[in-house]
Protein backbone atom coordinates (compact mmCIF):
# COMPACT_ATOMS: atom_id res chain seq x y z
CA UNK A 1 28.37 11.01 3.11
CA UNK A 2 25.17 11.32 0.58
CA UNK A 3 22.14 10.35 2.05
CA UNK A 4 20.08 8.32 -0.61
CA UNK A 5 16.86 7.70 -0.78
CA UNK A 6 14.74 5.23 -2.35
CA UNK A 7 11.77 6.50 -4.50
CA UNK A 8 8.75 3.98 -6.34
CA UNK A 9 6.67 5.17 -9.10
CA UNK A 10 3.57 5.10 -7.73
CA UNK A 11 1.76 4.04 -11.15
CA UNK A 12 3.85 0.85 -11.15
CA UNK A 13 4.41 0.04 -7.83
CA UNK A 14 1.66 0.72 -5.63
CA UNK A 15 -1.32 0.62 -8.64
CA UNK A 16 -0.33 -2.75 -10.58
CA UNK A 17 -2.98 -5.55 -9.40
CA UNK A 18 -2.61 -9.17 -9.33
CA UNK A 19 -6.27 -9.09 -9.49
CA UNK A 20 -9.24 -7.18 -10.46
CA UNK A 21 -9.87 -5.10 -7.49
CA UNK A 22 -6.73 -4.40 -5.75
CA UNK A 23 -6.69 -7.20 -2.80
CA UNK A 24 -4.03 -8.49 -4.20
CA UNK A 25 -1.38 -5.83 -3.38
CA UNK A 26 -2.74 -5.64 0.27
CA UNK A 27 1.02 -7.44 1.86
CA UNK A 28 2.42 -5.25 -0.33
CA UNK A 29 0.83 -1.95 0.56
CA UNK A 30 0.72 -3.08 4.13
CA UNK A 31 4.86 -3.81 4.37
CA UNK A 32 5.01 -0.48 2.65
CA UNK A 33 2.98 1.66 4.87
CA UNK A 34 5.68 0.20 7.77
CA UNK A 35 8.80 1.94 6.08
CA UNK A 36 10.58 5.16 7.37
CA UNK A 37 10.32 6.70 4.05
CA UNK A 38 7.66 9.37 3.97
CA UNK A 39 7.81 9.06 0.25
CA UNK A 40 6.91 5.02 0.44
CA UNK A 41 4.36 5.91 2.69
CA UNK A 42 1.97 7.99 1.97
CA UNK A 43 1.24 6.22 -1.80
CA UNK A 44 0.88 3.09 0.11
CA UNK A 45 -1.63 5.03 2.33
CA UNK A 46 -3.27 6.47 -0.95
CA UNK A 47 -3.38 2.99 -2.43
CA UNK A 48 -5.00 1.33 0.38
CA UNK A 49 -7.20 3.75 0.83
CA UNK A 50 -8.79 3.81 -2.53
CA UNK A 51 -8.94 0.49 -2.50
CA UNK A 52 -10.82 0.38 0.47
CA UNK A 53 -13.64 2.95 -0.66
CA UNK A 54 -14.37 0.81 -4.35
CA UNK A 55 -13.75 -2.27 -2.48
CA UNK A 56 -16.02 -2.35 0.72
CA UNK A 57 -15.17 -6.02 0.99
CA UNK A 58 -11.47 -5.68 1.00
CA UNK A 59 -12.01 -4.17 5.02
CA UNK A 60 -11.09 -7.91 6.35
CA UNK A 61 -7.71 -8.14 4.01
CA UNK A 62 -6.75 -5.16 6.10
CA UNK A 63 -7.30 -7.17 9.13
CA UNK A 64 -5.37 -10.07 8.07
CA UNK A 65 -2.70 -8.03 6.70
CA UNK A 66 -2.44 -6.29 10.24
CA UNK A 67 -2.39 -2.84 8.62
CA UNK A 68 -5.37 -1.62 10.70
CA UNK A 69 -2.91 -1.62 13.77
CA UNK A 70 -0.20 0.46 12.16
């Protein structure tokens, strides 16, 4: 049996904003960062982490979003 596994473009998936600066895709990111997938992951991680350094304020979305206890 094939193992398959699913893969996101990271430009479309992880980087396309409902808003501005990126708070938007928080659930997203923060669902994301929860899969087994290695390759889901760590783009999620990459995401959320940018968006965290150009977006100081977007610290208590994390919160909400329960991502800081993952």
């Amino acid at each position: 049996m094939e193992k398959e596994t699913l893969r996101f473009d990271e430009t479309v998936f992880f980087t396309k904003q409902s808003d501005s600066n990126g708070i938007g895709n928080i659930p997203q990111l923060a669902i994301a960062i929860r899969s087994s997938d290695k390759n889901i992951q760590i783009p999620a991680l990459k995401s959320l982490l940018n968006i965290v350094v150009n977006v100081p304020e977007s610290v208590e979305a994390l919160y909400e979003n329960d991502v800081v206890s993952v």
